[in-house]
PDB file of N, CA and C in Angstrom:
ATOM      1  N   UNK A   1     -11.878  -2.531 -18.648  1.00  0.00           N
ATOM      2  CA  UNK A   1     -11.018  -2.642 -17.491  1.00  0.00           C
ATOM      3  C   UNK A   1      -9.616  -2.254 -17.896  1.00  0.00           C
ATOM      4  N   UNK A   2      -8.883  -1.264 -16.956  1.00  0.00           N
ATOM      5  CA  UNK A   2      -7.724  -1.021 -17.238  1.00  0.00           C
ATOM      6  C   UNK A   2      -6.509  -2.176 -16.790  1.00  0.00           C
ATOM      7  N   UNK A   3      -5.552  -2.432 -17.449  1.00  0.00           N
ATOM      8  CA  UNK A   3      -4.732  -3.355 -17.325  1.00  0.00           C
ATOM      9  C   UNK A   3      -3.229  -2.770 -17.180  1.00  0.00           C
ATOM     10  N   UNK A   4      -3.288  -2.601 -16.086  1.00  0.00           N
ATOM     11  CA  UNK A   4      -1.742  -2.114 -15.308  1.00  0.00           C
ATOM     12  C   UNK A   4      -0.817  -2.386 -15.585  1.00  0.00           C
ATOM     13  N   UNK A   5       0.225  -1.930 -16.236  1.00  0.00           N
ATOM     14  CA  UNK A   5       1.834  -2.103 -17.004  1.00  0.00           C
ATOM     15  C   UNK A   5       2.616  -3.026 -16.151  1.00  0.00           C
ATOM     16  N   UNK A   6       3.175  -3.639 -16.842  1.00  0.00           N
ATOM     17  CA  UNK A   6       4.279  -4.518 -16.201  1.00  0.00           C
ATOM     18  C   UNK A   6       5.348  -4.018 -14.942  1.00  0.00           C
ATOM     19  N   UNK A   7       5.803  -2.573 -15.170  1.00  0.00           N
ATOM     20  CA  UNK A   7       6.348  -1.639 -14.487  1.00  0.00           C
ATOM     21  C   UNK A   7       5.277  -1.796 -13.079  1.00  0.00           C
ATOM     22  N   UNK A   8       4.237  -1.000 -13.321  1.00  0.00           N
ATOM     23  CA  UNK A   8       3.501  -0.919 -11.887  1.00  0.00           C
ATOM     24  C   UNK A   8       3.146  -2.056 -11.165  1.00  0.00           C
ATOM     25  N   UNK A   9       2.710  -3.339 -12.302  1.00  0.00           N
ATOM     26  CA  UNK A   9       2.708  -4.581 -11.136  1.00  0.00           C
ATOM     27  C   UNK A   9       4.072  -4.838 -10.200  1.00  0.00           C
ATOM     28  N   UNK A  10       5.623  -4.690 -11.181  1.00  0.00           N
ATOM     29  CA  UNK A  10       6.342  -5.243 -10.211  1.00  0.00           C
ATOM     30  C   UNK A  10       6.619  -3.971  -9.465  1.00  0.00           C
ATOM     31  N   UNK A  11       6.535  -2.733  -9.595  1.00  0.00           N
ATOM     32  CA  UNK A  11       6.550  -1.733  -8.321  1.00  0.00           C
ATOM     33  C   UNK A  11       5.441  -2.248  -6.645  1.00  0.00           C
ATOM     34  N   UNK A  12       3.856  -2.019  -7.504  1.00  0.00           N
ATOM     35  CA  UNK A  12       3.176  -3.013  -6.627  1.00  0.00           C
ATOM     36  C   UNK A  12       3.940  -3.956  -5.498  1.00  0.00           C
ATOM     37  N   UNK A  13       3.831  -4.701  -6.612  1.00  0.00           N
ATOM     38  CA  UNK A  13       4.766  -6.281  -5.702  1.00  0.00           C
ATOM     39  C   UNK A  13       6.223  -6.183  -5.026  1.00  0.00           C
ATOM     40  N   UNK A  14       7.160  -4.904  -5.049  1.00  0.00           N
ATOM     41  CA  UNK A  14       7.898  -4.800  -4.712  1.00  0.00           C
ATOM     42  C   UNK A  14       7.875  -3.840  -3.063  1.00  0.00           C
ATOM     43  N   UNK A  15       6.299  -3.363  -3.253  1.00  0.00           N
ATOM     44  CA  UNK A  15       6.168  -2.508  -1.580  1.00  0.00           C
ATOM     45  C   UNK A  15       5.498  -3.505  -0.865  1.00  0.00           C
ATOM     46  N   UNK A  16       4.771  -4.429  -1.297  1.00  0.00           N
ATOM     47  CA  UNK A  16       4.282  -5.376  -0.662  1.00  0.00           C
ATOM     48  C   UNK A  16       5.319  -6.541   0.098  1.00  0.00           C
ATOM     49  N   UNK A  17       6.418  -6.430  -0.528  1.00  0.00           N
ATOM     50  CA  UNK A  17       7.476  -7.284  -0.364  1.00  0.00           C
ATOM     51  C   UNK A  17       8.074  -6.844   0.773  1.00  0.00           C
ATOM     52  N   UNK A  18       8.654  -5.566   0.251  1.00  0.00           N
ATOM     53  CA  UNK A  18       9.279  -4.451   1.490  1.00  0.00           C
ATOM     54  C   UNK A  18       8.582  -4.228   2.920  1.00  0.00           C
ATOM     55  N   UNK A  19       6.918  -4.188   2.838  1.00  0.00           N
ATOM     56  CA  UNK A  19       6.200  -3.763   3.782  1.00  0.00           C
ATOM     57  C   UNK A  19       5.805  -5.550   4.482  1.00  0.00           C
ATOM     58  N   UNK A  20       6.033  -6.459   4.108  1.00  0.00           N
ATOM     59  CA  UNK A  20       5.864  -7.675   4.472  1.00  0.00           C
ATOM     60  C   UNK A  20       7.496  -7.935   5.140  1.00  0.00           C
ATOM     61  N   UNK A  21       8.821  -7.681   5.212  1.00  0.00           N
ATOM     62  CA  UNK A  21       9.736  -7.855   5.590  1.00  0.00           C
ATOM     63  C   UNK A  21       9.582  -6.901   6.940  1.00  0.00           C
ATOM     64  N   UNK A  22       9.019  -5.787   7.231  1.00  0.00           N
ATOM     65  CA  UNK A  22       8.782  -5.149   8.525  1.00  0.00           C
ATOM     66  C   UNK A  22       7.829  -5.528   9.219  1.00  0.00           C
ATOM     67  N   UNK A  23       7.207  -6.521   8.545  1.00  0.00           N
ATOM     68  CA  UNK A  23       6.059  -7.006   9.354  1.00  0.00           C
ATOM     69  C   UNK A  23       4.677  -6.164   9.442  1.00  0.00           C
ATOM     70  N   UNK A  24       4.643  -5.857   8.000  1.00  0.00           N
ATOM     71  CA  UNK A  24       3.149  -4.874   7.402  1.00  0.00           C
ATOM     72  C   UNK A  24       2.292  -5.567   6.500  1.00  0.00           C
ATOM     73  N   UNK A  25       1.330  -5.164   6.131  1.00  0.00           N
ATOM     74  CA  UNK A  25       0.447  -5.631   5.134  1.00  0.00           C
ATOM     75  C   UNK A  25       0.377  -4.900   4.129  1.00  0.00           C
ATOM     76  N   UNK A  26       0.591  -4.089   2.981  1.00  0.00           N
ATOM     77  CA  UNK A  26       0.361  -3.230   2.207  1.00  0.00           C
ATOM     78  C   UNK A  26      -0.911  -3.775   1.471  1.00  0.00           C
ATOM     79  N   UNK A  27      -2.282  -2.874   1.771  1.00  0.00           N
ATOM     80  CA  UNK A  27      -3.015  -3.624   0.970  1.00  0.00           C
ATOM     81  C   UNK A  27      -3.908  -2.479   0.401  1.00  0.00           C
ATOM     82  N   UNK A  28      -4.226  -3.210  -0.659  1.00  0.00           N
ATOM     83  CA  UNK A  28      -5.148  -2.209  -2.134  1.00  0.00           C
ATOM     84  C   UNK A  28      -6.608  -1.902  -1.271  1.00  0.00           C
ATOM     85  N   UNK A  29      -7.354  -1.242  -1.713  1.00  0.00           N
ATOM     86  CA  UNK A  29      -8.690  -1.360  -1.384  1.00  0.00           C
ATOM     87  C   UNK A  29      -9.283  -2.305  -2.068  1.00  0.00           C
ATOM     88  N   UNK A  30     -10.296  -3.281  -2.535  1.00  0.00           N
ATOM     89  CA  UNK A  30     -10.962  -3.854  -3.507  1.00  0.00           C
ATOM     90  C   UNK A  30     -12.274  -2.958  -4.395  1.00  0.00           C
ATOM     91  N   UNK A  31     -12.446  -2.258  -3.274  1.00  0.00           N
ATOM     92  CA  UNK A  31     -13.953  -1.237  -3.757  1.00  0.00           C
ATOM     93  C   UNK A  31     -13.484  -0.550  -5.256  1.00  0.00           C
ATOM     94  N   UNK A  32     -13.974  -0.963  -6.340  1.00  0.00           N
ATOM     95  CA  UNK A  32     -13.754  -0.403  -7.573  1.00  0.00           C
ATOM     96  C   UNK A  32     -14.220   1.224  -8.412  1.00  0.00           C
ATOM     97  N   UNK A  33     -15.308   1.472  -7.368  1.00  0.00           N
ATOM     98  CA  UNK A  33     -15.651   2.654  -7.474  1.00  0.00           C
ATOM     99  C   UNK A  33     -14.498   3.742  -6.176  1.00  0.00           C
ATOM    100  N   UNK A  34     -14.246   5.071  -6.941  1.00  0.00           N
ATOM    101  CA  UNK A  34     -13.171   5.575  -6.136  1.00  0.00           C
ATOM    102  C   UNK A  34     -14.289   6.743  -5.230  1.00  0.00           C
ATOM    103  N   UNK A  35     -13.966   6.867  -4.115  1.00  0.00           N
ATOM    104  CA  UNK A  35     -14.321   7.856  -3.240  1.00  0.00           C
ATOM    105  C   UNK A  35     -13.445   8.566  -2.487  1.00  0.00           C
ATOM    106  N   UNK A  36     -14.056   9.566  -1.542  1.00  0.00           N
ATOM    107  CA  UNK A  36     -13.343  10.122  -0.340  1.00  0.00           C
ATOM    108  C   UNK A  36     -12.716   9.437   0.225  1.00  0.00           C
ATOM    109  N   UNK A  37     -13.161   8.927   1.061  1.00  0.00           N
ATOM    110  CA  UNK A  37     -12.328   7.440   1.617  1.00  0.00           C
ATOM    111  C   UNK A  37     -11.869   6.393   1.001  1.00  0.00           C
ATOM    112  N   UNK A  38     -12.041   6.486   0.189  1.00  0.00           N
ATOM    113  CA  UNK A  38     -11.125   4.480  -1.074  1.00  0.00           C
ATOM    114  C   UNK A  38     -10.881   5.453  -1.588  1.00  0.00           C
ATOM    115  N   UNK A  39      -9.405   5.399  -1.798  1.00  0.00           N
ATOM    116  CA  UNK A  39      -8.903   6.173  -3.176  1.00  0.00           C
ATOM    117  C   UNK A  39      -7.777   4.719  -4.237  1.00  0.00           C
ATOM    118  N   UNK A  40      -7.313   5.427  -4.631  1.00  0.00           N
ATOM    119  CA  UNK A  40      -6.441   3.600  -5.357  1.00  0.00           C
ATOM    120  C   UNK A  40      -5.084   3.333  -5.398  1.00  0.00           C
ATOM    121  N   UNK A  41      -4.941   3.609  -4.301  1.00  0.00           N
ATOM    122  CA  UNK A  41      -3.305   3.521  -3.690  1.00  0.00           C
ATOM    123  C   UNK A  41      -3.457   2.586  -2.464  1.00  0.00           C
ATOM    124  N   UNK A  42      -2.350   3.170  -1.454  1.00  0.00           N
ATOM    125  CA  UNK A  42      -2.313   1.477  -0.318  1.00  0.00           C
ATOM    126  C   UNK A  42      -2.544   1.668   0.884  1.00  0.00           C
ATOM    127  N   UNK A  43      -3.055   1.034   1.475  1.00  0.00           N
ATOM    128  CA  UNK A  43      -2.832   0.925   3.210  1.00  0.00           C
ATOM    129  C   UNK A  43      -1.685   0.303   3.943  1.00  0.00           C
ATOM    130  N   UNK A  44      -0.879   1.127   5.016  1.00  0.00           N
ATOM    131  CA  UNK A  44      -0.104   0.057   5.772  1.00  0.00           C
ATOM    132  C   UNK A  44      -0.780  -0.244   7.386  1.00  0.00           C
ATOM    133  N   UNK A  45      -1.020  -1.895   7.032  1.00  0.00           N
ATOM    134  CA  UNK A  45      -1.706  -2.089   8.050  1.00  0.00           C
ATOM    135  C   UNK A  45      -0.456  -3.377   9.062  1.00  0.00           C
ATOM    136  N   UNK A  46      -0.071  -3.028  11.131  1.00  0.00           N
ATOM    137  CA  UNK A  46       0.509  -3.848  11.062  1.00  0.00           C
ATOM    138  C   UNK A  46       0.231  -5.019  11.203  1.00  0.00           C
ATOM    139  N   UNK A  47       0.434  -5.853  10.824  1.00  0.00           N
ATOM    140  CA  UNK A  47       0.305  -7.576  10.439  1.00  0.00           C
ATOM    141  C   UNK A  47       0.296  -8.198  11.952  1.00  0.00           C
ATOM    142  N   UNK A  48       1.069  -7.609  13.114  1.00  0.00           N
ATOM    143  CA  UNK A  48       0.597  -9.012  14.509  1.00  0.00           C
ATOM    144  C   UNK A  48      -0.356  -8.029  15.014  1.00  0.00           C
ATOM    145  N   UNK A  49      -1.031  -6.422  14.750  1.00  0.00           N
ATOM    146  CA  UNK A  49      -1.988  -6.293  15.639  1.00  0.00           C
ATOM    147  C   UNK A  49      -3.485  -5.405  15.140  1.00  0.00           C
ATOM    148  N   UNK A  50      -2.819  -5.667  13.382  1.00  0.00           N
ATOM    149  CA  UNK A  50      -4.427  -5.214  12.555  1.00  0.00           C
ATOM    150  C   UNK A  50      -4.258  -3.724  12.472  1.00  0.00           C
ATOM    151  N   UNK A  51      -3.055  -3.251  13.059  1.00  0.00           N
ATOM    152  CA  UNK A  51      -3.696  -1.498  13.406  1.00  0.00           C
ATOM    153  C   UNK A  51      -3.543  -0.574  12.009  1.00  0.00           C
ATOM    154  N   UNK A  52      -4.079   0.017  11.771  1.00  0.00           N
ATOM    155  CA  UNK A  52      -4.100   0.874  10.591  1.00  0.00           C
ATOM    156  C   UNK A  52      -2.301   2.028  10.671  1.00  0.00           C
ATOM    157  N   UNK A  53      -1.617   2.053   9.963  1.00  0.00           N
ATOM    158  CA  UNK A  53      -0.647   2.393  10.361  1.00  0.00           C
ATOM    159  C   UNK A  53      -0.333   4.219   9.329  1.00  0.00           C
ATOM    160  N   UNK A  54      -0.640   3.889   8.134  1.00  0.00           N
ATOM    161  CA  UNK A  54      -0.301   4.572   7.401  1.00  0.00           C
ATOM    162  C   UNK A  54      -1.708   4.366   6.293  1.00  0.00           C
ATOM    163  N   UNK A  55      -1.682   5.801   5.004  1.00  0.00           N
ATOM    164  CA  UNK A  55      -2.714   5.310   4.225  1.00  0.00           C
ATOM    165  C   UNK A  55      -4.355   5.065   4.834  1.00  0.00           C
ATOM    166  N   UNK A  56      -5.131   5.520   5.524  1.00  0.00           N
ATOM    167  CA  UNK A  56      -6.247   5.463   6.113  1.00  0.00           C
ATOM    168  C   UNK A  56      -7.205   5.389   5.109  1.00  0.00           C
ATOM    169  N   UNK A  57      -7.042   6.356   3.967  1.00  0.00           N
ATOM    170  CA  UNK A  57      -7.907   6.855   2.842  1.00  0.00           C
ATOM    171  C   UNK A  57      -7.054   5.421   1.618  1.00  0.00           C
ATOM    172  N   UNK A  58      -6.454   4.394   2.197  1.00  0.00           N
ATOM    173  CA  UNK A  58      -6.211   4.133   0.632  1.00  0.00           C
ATOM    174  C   UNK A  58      -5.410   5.249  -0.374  1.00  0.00           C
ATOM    175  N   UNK A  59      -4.545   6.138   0.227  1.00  0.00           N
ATOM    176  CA  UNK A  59      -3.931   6.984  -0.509  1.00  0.00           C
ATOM    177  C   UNK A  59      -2.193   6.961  -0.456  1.00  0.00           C
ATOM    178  N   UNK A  60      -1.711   5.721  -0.403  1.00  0.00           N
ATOM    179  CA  UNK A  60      -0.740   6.210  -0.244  1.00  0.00           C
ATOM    180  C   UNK A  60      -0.096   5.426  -1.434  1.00  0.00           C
ATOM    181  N   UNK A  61       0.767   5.744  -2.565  1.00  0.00           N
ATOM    182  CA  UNK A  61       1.159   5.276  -3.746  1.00  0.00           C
ATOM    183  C   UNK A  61       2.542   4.182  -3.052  1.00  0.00           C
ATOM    184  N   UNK A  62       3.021   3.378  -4.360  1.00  0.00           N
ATOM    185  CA  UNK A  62       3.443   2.122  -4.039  1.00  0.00           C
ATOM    186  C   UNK A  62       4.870   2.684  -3.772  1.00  0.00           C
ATOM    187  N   UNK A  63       5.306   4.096  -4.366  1.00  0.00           N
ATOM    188  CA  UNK A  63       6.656   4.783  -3.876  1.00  0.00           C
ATOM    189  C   UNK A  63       6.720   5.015  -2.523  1.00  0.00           C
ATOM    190  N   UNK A  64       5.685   5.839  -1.834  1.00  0.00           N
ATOM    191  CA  UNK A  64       5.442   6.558  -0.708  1.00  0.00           C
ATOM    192  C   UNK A  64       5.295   5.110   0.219  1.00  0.00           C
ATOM    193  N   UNK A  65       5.057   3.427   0.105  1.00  0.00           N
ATOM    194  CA  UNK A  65       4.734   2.165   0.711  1.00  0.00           C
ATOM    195  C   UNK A  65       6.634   2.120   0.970  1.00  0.00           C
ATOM    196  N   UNK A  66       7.299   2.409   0.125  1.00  0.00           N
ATOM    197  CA  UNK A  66       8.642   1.984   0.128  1.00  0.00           C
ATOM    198  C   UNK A  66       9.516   2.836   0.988  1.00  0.00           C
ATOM    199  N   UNK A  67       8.801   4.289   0.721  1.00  0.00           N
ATOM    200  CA  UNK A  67       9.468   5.214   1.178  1.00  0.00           C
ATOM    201  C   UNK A  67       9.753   5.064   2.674  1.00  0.00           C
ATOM    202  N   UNK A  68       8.259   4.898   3.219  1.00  0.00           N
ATOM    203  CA  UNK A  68       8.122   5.205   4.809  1.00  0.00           C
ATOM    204  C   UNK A  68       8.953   3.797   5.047  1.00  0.00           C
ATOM    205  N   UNK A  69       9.477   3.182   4.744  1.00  0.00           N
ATOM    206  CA  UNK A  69      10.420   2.140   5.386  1.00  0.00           C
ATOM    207  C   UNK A  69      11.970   2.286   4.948  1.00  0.00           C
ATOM    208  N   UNK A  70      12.087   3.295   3.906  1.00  0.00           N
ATOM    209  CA  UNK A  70      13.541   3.585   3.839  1.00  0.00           C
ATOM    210  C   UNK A  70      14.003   4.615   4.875  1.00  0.00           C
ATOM    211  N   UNK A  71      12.896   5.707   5.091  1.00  0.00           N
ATOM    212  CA  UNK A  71      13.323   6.526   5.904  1.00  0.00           C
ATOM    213  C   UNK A  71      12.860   6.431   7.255  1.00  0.00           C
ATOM    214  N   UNK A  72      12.538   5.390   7.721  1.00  0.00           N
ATOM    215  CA  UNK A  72      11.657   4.396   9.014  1.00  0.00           C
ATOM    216  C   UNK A  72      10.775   5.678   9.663  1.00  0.00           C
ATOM    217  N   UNK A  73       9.581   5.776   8.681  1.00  0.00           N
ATOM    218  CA  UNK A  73       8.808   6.595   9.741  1.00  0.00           C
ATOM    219  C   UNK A  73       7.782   5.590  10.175  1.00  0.00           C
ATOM    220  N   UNK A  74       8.060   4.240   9.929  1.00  0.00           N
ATOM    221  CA  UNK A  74       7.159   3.762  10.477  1.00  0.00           C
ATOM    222  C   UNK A  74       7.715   2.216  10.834  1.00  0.00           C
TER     223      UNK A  74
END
């Protein structure tokens, strides 16, 4: 099992933070095998109505989670 650098956990934990202050969910896939659809990046899902917002494929990295709320595309 790979064990993720200190760097990427608190990047991780820092879009989850960001995407939880707009009222998002940033969430991992759990499926450990990678596919077409699960890839191993994030979903933004919104938090009062479930809707898939961003990331569909699980593809969107923990920069690109931060990004779309600095430059409010979402």
């Amino acid at each position: 099992m790979d064990n993720p650098s200190k760097a990427t956990v608190s990047l991780e934990a820092r879009s989850r933070r960001v995407a939880a202050r707009h009222g998002f969910l940033a969430t991992k896939s759990r499926k450990r095998s990678l596919s077409a659809d699960h890839g191993d990046g994030f979903m933004l899902v919104d938090a009062s109505t479930n809707r898939v917002e961003a990331g569909e494929r699980y593809d969107l990295s923990a920069e690109q989670v931060i990004a779309c709320f600095d430059k409010g595309d979402v």
